[in-house]
Every structure is written in C-alpha cells, then in structure tokens.
C-alpha atoms as a PDB file:
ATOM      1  CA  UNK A   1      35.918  49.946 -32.842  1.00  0.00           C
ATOM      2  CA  UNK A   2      32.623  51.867 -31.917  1.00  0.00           C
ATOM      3  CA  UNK A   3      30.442  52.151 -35.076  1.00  0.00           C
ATOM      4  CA  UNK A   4      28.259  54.521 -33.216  1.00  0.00           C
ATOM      5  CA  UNK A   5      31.416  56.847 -32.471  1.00  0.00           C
ATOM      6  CA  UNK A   6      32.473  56.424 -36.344  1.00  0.00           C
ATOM      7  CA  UNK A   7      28.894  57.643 -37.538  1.00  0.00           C
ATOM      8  CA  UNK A   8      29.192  60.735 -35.611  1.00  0.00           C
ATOM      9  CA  UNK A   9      32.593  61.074 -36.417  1.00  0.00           C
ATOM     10  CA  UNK A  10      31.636  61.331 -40.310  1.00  0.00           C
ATOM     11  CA  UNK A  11      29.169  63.540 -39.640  1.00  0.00           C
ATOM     12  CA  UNK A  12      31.482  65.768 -37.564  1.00  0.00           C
ATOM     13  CA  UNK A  13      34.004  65.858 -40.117  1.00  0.00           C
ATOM     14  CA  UNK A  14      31.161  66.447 -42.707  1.00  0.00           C
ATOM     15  CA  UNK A  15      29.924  69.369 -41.216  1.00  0.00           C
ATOM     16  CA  UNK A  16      33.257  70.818 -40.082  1.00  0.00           C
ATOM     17  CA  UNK A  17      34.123  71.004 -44.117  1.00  0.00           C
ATOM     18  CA  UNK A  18      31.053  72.627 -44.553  1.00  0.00           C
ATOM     19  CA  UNK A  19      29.281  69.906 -46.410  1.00  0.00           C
ATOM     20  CA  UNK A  20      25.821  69.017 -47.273  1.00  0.00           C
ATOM     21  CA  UNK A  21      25.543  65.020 -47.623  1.00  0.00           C
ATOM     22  CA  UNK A  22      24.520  65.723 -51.078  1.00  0.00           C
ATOM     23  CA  UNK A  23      28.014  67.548 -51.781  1.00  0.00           C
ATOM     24  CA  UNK A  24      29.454  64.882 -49.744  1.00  0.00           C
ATOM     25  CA  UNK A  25      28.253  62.248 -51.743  1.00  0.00           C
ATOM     26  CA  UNK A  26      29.002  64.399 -54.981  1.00  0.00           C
ATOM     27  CA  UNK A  27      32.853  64.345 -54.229  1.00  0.00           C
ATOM     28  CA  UNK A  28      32.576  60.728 -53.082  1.00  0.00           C
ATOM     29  CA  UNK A  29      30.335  59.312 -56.326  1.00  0.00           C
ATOM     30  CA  UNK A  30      27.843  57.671 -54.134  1.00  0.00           C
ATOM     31  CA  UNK A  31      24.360  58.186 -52.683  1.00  0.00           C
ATOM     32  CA  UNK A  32      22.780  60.820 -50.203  1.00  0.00           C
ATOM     33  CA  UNK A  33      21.409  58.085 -48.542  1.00  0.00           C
ATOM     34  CA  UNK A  34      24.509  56.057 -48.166  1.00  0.00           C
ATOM     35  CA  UNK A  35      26.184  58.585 -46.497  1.00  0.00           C
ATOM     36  CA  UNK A  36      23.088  59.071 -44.240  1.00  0.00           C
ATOM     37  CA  UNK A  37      23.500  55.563 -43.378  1.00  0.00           C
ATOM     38  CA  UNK A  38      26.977  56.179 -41.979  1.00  0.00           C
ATOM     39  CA  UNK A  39      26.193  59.003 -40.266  1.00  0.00           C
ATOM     40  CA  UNK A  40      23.352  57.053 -38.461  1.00  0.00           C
ATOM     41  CA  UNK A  41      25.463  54.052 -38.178  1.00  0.00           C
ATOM     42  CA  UNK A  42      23.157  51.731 -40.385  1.00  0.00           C
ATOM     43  CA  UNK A  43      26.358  50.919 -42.603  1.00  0.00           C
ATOM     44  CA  UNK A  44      29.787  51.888 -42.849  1.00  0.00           C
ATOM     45  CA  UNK A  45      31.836  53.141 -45.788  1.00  0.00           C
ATOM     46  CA  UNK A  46      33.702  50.126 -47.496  1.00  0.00           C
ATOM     47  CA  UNK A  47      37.328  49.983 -48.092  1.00  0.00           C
ATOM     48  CA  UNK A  48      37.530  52.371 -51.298  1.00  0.00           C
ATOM     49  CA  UNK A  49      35.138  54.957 -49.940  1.00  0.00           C
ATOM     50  CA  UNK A  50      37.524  55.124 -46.694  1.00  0.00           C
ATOM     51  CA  UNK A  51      40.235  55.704 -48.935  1.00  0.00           C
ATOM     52  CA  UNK A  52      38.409  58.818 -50.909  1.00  0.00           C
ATOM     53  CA  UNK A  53      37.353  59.794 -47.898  1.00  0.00           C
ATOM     54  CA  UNK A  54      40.742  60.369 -46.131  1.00  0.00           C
ATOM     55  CA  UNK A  55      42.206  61.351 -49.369  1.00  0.00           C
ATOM     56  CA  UNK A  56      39.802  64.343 -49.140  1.00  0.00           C
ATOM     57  CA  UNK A  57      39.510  65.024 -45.412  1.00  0.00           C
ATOM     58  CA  UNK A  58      43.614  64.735 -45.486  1.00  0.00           C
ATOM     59  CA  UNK A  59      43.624  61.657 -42.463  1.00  0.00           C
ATOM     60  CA  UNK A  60      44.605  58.689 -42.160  1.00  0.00           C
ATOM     61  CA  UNK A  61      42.040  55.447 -42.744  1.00  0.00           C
ATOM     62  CA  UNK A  62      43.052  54.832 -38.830  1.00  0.00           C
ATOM     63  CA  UNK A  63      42.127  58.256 -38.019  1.00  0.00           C
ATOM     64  CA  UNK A  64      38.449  57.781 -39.218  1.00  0.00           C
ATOM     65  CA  UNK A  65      37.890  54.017 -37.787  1.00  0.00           C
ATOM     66  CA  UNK A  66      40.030  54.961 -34.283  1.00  0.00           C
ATOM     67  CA  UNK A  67      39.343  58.806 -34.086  1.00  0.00           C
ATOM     68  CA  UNK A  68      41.268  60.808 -31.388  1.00  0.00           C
ATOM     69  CA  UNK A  69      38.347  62.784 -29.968  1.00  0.00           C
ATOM     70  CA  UNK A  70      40.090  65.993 -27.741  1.00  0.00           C
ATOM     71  CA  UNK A  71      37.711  66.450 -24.470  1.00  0.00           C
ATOM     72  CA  UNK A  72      35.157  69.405 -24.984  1.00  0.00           C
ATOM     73  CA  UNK A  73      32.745  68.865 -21.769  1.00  0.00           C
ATOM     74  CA  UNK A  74      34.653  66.077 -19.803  1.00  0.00           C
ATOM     75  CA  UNK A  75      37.895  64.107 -19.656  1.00  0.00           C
ATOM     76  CA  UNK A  76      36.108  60.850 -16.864  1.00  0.00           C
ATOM     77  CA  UNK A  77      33.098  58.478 -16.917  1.00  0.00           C
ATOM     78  CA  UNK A  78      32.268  60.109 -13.339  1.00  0.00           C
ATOM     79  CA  UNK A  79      31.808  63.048 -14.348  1.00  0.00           C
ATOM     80  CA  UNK A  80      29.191  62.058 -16.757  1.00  0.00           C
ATOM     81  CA  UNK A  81      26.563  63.671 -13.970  1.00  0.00           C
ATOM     82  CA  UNK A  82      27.398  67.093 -15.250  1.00  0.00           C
ATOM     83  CA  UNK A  83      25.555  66.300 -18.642  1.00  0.00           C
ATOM     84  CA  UNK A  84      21.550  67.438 -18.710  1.00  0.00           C
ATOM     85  CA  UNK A  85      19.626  63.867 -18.139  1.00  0.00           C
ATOM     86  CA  UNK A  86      17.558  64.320 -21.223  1.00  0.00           C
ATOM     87  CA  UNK A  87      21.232  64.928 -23.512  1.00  0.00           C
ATOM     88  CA  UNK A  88      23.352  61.993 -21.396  1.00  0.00           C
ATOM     89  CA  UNK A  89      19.905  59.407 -21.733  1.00  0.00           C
ATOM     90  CA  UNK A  90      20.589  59.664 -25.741  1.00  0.00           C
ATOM     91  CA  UNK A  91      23.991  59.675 -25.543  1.00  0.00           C
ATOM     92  CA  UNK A  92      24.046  56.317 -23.524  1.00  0.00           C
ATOM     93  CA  UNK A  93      21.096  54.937 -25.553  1.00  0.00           C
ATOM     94  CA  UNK A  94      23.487  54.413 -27.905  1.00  0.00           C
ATOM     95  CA  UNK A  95      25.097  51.728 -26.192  1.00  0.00           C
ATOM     96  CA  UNK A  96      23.609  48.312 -25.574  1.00  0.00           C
ATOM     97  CA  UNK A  97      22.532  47.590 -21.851  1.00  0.00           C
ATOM     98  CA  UNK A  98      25.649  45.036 -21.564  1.00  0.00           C
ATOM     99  CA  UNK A  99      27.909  47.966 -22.728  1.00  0.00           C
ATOM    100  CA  UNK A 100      26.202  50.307 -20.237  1.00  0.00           C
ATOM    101  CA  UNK A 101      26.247  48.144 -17.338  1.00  0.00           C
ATOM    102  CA  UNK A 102      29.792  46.913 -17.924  1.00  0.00           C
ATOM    103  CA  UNK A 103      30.900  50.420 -17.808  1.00  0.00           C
ATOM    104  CA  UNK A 104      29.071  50.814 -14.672  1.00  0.00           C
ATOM    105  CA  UNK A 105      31.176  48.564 -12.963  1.00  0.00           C
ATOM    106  CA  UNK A 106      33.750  50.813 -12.973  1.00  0.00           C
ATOM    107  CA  UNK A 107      31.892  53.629 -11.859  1.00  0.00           C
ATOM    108  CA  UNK A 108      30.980  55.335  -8.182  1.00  0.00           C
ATOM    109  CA  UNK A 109      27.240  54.531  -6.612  1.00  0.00           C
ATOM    110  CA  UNK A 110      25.977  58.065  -7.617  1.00  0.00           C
ATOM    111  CA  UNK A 111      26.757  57.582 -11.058  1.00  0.00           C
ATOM    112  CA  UNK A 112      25.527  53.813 -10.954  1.00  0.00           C
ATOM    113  CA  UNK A 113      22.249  55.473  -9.704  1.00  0.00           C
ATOM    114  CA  UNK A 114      22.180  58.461 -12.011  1.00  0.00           C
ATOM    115  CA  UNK A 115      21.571  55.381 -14.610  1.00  0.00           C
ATOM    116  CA  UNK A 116      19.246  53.450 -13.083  1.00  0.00           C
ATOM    117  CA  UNK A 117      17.563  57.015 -12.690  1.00  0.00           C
ATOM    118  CA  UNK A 118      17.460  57.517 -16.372  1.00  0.00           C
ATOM    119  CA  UNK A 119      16.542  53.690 -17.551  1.00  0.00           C
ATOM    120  CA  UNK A 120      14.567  52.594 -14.907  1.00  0.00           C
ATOM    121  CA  UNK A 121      13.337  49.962 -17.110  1.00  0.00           C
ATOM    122  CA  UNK A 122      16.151  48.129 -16.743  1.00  0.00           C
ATOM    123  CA  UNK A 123      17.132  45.777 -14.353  1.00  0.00           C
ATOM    124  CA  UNK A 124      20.759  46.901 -13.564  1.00  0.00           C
ATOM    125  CA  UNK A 125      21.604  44.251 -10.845  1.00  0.00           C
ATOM    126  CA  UNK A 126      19.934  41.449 -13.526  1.00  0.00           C
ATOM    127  CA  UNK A 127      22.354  42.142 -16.122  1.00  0.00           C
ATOM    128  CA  UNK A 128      25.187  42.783 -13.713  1.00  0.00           C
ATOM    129  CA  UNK A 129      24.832  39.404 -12.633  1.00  0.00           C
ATOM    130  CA  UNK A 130      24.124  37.559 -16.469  1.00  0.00           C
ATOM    131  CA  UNK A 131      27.837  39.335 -17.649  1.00  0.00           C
ATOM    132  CA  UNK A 132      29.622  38.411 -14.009  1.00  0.00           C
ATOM    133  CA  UNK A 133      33.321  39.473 -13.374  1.00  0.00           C
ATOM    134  CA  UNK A 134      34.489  41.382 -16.441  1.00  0.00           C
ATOM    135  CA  UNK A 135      38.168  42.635 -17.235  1.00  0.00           C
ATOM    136  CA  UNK A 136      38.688  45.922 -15.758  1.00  0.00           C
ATOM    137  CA  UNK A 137      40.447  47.146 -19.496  1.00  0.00           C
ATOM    138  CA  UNK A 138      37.365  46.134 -20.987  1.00  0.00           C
ATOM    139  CA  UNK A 139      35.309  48.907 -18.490  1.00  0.00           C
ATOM    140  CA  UNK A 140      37.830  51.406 -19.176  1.00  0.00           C
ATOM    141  CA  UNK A 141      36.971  50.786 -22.716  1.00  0.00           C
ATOM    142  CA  UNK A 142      33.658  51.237 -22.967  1.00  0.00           C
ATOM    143  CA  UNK A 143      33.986  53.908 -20.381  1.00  0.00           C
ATOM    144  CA  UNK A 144      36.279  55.669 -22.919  1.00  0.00           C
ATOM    145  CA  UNK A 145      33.655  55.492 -26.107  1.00  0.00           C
ATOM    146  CA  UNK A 146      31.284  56.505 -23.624  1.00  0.00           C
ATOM    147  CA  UNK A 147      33.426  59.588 -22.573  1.00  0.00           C
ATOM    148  CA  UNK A 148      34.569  60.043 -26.407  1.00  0.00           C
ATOM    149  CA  UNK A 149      31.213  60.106 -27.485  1.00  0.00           C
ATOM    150  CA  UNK A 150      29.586  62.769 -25.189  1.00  0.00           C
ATOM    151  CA  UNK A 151      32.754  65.149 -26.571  1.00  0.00           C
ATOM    152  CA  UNK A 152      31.848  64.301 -30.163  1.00  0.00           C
ATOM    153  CA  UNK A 153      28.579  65.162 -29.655  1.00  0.00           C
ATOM    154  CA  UNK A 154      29.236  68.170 -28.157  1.00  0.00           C
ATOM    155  CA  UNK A 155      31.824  68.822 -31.096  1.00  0.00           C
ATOM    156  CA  UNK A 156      29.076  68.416 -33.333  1.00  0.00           C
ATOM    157  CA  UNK A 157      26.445  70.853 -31.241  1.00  0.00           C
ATOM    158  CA  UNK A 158      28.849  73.853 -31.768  1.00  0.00           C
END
C-alpha cells in the first residue's frame, strides 16, 4: 500500500465527481483541511470515512486503498524516459531514495542514468550497496507504484 498513490487517488476521484474539497468534506461531515491532508498524503481517511467514502464514490474500500490505475502514458518502468525530466523528477520525488534505487535495480543503464541525471545529489551506487541483494518481486513492486503513479498523475492533468 502506497499512501502517496492513495492521496492522488482521492484527489482523482474528487475531481472526476466534480468536487470542491469543501463539497467533499460537506457530504463526508469533516474538514476542508482533512481532506487536503489526504490528498497530500499527510493522513489518511480512517475506517468510517473509507466507508462514506465508497458508499458515495460506489467502490469498494479495496478499490480506494489498492486502486487499479488503467495505463494513460505508459504500461513499463523503462519507458519512464518518455516523461519531461522536470514532470518524472516530481513524480519520483515522491518516493524515498531506497524506493527509487530499489526500483532501479530492475531497470536498463539508460534509465539508471536518466536518474542519477535528475538527482545528482544522490549517491546511487552508496545506497545500492547499504540495501544489497533485494527480492526481484519487491522491484517489480515499487516499479509498479512508480508506473501507477505517473498514469494517475496524468489522469489527474486531463
């Protein structure tokens, strides 16, 4: 479970009902700034307010904690390159450097150095070494929220 993935996901299904977060919060009977604070990942809705909330956006609790994001820009980690620097540099910022560079294990030496390109204030090879052999279904993982949240985001951009 990616809290950073959820976040966006509120705020994706949110906007695609065509609500404010004050409306949002109306319907809900909580604050503005609590849903703000899920949409920015700061906190996440508690048990009841996932229930009202799938009650009224007609999914499952699952659907909101493990959502099934369809691909809008790309389906693989490699192909990450095709995203503007500037766009994929915020995406992946929002993913700790372990996350990042376990994900990078999996991935091709252009799109290793693509990375290092973009946060060259990290010391790639440093972490790689700290985290040491790593489970390749824990790369695909990561890869995946990685993946999952450059189509979110481009889901919410539309």
């Amino acid at each position: 479970m990616n809290t950073n993935i959820i976040a966006k996901y509120l705020q994706f299904l949110r906007k695609s009902h065509n609500y404010t977060q004050e409306e949002l919060a109306g319907r809900l009977d909580i604050s503005r700034q609590a849903v703000s604070k899920w949409e920015t990942g700061i906190t996440m809705p508690d048990l009841d307010t996932l229930l009202k909330i799938s009650k009224l956006y007609h999914i499952t609790i699952n659907e909101i904690l493990e959502p099934d994001i369809q691909p809008e820009r790309i389906t693989d980690f490699e192909q990450i390159s095709i995203i503007p620097q500037e766009e994929l540099r915020e995406i992946l910022k929002q993913f700790d450097t372990d996350s990042l560079v376990m994900a990078l294990m999996g991935a091709s030496p252009a799109v290793n150095g693509l990375c290092e390109e973009l946060f060259p204030d990290t010391d790639f090879e440093t972490v790689r070494n700290r985290i040491g052999r790593i489970r390749i279904e824990k790369i695909e993982e990561i890869q995946s929220q990685i993946v999952d949240m450059i189509n979110l985001q481009a889901i919410i951009l539309q």
